[in-house]
PDB file of N, CA and C in Angstrom:
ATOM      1  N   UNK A   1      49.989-189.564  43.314  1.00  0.00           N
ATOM      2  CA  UNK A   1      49.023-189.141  42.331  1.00  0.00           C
ATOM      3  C   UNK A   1      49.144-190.037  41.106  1.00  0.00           C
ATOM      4  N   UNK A   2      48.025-190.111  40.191  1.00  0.00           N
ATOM      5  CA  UNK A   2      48.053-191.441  39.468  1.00  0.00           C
ATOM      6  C   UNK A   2      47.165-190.641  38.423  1.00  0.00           C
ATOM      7  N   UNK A   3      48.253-190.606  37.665  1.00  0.00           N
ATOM      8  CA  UNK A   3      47.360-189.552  36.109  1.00  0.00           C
ATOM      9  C   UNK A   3      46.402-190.681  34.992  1.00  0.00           C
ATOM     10  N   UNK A   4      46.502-191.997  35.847  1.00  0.00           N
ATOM     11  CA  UNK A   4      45.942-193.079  34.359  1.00  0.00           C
ATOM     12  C   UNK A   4      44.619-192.770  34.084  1.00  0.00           C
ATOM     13  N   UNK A   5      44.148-192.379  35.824  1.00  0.00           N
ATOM     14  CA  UNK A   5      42.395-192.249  35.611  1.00  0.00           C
ATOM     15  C   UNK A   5      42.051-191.480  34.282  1.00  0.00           C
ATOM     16  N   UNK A   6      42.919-189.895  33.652  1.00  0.00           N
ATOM     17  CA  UNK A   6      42.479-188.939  33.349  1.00  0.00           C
ATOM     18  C   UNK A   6      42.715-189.474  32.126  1.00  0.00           C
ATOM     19  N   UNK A   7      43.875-190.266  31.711  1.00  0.00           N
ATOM     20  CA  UNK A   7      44.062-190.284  30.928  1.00  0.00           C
ATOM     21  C   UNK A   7      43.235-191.873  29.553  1.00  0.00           C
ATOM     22  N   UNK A   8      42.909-192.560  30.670  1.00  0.00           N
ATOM     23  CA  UNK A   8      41.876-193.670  30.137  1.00  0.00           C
ATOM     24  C   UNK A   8      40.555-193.350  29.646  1.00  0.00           C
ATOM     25  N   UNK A   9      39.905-192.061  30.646  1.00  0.00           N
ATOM     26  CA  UNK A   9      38.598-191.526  29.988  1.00  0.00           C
ATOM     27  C   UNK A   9      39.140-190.698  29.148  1.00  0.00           C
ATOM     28  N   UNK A  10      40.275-190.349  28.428  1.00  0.00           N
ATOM     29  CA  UNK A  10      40.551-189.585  27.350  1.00  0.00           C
ATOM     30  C   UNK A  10      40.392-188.049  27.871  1.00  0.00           C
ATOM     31  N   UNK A  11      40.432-187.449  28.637  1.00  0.00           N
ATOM     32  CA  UNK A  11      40.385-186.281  28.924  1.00  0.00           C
ATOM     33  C   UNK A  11      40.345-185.286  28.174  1.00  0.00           C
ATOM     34  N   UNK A  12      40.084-184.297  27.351  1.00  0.00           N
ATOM     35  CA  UNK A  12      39.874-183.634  26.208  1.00  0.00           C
ATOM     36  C   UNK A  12      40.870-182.344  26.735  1.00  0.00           C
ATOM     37  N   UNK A  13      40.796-182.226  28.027  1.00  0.00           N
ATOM     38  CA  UNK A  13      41.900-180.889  28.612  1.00  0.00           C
ATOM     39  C   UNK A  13      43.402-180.968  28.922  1.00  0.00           C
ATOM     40  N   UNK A  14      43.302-182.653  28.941  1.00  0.00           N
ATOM     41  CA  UNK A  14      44.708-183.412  29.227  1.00  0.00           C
ATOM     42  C   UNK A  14      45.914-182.559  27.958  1.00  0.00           C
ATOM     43  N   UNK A  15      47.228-182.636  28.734  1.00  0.00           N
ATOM     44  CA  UNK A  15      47.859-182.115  27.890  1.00  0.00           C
ATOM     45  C   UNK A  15      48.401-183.142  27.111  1.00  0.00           C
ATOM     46  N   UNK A  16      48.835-182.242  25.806  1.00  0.00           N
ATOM     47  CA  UNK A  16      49.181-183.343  24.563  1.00  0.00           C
ATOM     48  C   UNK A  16      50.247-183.349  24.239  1.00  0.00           C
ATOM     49  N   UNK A  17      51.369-183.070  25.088  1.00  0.00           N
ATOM     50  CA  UNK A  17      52.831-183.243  24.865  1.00  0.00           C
ATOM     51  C   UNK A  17      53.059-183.561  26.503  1.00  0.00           C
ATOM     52  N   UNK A  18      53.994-184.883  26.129  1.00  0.00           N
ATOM     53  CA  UNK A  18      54.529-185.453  27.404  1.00  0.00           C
ATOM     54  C   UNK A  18      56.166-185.602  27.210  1.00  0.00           C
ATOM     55  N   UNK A  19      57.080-185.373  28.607  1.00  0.00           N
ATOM     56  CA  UNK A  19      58.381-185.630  28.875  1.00  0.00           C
ATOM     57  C   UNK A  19      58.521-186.416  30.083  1.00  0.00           C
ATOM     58  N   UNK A  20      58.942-187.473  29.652  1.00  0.00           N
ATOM     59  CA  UNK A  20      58.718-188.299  30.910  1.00  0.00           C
ATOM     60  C   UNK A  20      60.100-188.857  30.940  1.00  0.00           C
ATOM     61  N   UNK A  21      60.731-188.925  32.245  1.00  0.00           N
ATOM     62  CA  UNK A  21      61.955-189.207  32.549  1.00  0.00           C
ATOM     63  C   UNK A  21      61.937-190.016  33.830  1.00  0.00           C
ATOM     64  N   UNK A  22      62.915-191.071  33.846  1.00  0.00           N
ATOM     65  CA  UNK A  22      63.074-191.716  35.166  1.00  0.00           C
ATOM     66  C   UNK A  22      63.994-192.421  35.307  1.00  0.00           C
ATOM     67  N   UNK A  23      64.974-191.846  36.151  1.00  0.00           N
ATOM     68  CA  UNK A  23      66.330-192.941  36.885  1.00  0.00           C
ATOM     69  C   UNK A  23      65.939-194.621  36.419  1.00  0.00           C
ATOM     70  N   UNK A  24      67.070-195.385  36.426  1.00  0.00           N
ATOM     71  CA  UNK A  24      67.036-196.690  35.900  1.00  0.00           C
ATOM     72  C   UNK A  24      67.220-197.560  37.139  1.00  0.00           C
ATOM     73  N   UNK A  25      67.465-196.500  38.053  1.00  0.00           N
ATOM     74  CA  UNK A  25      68.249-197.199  39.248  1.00  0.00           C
ATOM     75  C   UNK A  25      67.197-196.222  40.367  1.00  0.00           C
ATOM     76  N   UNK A  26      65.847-195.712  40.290  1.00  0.00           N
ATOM     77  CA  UNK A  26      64.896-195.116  40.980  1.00  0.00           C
ATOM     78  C   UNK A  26      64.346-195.749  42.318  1.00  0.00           C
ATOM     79  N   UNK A  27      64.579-195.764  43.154  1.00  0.00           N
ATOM     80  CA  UNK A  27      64.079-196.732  44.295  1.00  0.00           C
ATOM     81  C   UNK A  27      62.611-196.065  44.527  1.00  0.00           C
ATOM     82  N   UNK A  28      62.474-195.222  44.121  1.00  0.00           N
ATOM     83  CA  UNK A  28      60.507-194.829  44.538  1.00  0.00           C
ATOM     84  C   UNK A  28      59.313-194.715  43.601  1.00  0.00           C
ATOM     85  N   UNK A  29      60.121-195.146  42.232  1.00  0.00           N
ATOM     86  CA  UNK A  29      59.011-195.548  41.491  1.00  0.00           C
ATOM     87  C   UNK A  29      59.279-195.848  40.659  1.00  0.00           C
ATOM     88  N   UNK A  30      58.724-197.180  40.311  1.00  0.00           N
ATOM     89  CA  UNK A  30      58.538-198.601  38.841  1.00  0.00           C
ATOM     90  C   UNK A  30      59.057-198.327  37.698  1.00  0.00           C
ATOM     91  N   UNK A  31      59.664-198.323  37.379  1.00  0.00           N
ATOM     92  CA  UNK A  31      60.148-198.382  35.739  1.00  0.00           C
ATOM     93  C   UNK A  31      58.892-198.512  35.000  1.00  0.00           C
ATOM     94  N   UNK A  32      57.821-199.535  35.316  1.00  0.00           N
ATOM     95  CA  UNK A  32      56.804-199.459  34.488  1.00  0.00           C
ATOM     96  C   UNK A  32      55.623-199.029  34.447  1.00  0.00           C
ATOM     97  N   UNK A  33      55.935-198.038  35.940  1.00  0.00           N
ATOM     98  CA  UNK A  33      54.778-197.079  35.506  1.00  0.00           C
ATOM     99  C   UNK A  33      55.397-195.363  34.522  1.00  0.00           C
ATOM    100  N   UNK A  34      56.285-195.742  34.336  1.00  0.00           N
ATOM    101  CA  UNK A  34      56.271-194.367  33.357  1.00  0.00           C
ATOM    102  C   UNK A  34      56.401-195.066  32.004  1.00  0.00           C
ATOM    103  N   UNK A  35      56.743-196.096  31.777  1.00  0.00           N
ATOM    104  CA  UNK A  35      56.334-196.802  30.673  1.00  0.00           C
ATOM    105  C   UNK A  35      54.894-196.765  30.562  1.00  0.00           C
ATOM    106  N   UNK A  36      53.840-197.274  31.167  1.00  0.00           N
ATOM    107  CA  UNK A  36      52.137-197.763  31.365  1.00  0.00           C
ATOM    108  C   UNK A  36      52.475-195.806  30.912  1.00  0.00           C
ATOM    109  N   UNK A  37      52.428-195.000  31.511  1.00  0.00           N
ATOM    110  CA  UNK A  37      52.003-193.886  31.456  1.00  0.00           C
ATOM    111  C   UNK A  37      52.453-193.033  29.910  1.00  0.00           C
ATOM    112  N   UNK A  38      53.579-193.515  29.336  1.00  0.00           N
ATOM    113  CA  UNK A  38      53.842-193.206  28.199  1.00  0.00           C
ATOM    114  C   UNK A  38      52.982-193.985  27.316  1.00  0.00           C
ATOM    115  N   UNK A  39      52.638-195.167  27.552  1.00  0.00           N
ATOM    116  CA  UNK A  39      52.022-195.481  26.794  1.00  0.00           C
ATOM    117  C   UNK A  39      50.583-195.264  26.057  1.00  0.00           C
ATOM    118  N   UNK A  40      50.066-195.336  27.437  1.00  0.00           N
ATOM    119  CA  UNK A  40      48.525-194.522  27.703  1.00  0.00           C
ATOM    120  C   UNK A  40      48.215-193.708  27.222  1.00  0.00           C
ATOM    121  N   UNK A  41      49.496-192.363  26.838  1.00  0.00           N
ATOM    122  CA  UNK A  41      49.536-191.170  26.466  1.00  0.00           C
ATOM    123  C   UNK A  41      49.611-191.380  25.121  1.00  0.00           C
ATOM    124  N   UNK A  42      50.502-191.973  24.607  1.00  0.00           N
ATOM    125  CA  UNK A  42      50.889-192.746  22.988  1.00  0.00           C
ATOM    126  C   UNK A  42      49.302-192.952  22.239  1.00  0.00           C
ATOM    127  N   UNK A  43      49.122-193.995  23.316  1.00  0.00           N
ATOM    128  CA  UNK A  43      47.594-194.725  22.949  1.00  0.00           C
ATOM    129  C   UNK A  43      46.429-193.739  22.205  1.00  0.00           C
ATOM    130  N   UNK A  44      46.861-192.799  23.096  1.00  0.00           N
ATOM    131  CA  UNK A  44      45.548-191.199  22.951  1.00  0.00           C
ATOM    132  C   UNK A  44      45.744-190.695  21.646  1.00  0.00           C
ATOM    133  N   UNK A  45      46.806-190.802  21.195  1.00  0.00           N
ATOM    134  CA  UNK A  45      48.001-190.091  20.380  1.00  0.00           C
ATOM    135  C   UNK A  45      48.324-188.629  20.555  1.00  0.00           C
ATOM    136  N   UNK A  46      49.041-188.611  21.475  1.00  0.00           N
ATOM    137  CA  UNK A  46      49.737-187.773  22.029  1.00  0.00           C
ATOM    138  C   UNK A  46      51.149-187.661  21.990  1.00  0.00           C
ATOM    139  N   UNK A  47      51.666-186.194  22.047  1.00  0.00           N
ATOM    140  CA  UNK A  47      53.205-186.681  21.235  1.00  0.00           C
ATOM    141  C   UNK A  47      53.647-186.790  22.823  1.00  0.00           C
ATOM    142  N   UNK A  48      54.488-188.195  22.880  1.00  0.00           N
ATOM    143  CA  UNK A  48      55.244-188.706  23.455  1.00  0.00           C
ATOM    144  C   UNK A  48      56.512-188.981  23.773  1.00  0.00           C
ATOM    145  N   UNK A  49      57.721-188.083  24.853  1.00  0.00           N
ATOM    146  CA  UNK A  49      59.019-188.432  24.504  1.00  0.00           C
ATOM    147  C   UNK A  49      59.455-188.875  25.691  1.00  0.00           C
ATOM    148  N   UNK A  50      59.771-190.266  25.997  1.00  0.00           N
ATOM    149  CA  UNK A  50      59.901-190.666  27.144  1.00  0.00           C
ATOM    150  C   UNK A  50      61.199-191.623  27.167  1.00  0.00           C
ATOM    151  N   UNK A  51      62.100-191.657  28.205  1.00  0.00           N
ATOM    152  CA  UNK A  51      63.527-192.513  28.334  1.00  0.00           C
ATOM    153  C   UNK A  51      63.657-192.575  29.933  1.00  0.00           C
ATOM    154  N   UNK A  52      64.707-193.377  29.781  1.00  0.00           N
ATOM    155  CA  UNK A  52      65.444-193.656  31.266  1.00  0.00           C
ATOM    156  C   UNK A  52      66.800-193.186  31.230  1.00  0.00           C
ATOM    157  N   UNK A  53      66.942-192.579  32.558  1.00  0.00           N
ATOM    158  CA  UNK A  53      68.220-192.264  32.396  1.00  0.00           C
ATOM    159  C   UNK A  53      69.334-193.211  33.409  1.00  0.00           C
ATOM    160  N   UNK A  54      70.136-193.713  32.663  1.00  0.00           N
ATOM    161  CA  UNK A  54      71.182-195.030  32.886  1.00  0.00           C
ATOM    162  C   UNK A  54      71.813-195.042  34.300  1.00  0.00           C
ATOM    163  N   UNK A  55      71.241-195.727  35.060  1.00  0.00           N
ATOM    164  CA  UNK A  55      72.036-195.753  36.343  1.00  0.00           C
ATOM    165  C   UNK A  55      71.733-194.319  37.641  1.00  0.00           C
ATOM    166  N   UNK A  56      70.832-193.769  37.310  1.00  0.00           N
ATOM    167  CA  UNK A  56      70.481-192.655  38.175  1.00  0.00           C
ATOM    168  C   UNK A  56      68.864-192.766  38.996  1.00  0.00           C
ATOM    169  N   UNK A  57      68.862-192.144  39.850  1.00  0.00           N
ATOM    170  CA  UNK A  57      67.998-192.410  40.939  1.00  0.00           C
ATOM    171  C   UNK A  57      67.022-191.658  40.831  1.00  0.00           C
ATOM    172  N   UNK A  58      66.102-191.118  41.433  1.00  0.00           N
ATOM    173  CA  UNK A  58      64.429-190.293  41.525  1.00  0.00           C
ATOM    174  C   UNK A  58      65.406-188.948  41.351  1.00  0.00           C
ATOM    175  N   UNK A  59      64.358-188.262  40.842  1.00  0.00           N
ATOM    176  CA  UNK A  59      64.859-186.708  40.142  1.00  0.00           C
ATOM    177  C   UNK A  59      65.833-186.522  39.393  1.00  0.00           C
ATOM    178  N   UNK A  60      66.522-187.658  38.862  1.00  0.00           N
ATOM    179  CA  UNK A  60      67.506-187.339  38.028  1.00  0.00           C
ATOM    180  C   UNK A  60      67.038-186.309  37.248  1.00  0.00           C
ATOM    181  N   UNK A  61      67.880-185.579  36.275  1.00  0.00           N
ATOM    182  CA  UNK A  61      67.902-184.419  35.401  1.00  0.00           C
ATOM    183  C   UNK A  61      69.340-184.193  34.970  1.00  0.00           C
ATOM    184  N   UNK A  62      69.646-185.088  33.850  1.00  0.00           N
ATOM    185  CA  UNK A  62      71.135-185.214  32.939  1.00  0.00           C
ATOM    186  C   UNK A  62      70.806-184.630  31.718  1.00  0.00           C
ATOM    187  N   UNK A  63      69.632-184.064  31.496  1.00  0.00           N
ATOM    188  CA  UNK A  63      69.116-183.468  30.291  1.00  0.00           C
ATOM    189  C   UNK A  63      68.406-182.161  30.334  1.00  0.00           C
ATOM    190  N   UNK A  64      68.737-180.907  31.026  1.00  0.00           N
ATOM    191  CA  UNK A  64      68.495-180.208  30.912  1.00  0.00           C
ATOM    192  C   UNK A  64      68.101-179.245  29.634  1.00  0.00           C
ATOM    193  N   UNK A  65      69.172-179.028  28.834  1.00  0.00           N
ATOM    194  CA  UNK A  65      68.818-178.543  27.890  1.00  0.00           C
ATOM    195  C   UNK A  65      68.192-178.998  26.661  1.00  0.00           C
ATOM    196  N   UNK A  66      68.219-180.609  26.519  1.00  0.00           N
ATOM    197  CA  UNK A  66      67.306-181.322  25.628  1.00  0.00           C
ATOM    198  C   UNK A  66      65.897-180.288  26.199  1.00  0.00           C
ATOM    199  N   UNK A  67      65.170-180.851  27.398  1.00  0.00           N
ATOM    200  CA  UNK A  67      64.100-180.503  27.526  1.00  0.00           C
ATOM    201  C   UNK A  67      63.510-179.212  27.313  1.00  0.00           C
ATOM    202  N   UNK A  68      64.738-177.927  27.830  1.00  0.00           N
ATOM    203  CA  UNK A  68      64.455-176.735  27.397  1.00  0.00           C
ATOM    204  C   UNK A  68      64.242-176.434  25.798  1.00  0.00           C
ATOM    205  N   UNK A  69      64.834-177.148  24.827  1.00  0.00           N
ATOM    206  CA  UNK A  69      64.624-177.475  23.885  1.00  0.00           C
ATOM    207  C   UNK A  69      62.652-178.009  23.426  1.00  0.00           C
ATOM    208  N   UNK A  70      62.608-179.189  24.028  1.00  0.00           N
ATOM    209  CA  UNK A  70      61.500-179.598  23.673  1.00  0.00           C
ATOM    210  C   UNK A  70      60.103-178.701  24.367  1.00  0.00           C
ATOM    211  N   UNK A  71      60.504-178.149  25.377  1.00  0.00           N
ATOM    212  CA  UNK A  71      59.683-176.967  25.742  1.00  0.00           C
ATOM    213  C   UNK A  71      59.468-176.054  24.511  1.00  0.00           C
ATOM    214  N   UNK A  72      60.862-175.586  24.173  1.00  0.00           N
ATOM    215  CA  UNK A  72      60.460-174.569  23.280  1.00  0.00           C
ATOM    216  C   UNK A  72      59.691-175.273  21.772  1.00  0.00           C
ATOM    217  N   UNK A  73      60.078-175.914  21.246  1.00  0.00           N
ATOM    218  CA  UNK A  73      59.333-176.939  20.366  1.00  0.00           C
ATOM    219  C   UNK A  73      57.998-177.102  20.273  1.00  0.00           C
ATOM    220  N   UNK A  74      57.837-177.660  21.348  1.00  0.00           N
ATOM    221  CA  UNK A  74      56.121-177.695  21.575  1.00  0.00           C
ATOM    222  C   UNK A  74      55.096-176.622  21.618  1.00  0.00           C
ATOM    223  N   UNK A  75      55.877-175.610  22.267  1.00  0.00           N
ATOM    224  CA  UNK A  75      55.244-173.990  22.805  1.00  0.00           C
ATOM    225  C   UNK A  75      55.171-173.364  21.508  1.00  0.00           C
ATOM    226  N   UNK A  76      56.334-173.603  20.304  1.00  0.00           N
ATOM    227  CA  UNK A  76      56.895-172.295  19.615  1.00  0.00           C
ATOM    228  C   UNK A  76      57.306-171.613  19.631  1.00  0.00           C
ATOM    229  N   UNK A  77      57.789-171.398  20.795  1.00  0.00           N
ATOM    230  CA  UNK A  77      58.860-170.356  21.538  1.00  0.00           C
ATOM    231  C   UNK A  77      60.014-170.471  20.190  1.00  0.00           C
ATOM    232  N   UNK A  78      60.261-169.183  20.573  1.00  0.00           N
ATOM    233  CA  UNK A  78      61.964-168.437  20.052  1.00  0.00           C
ATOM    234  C   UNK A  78      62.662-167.622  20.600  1.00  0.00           C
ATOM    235  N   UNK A  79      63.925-168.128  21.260  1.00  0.00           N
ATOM    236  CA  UNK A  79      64.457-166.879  22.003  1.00  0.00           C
ATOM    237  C   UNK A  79      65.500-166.489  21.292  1.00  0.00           C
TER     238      UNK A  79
END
């Protein structure tokens, strides 16, 4: 699946907070497409928080609670 289409015609429903994460060491997908895709998103101006994580492969997740964090952030959540 290839989110650029939605996001080049500017999509007005597209969401406006992105977490984008990807192994450095990913054998199934490009380093620079989650870059192109952060960027794209940037471009829109959309808040954008995107990294690699050092030496790890597809699905990494070394940041769990950052993100639960930025979930709640974005939402407004308070627990």
């Amino acid at each position: 699946m290839n989110p650029m289409h939605f996001l080049k015609e500017g999509n007005p429903g597209r969401s406006r907070h992105w977490w984008i994460r990807l192994g450095t060491d990913d054998t199934d997908t490009a380093l620079t497409v989650s870059a192109n895709l952060a960027a794209a998103a940037d471009n829109l101006g959309d808040e954008v928080d995107h990294a690699y994580y050092w030496d790890q492969g597809h699905g990494a997740d070394t940041d769990p609670d950052a993100f639960l964090a930025w979930v709640a952030r974005v939402t407004g959540h308070r627990g």
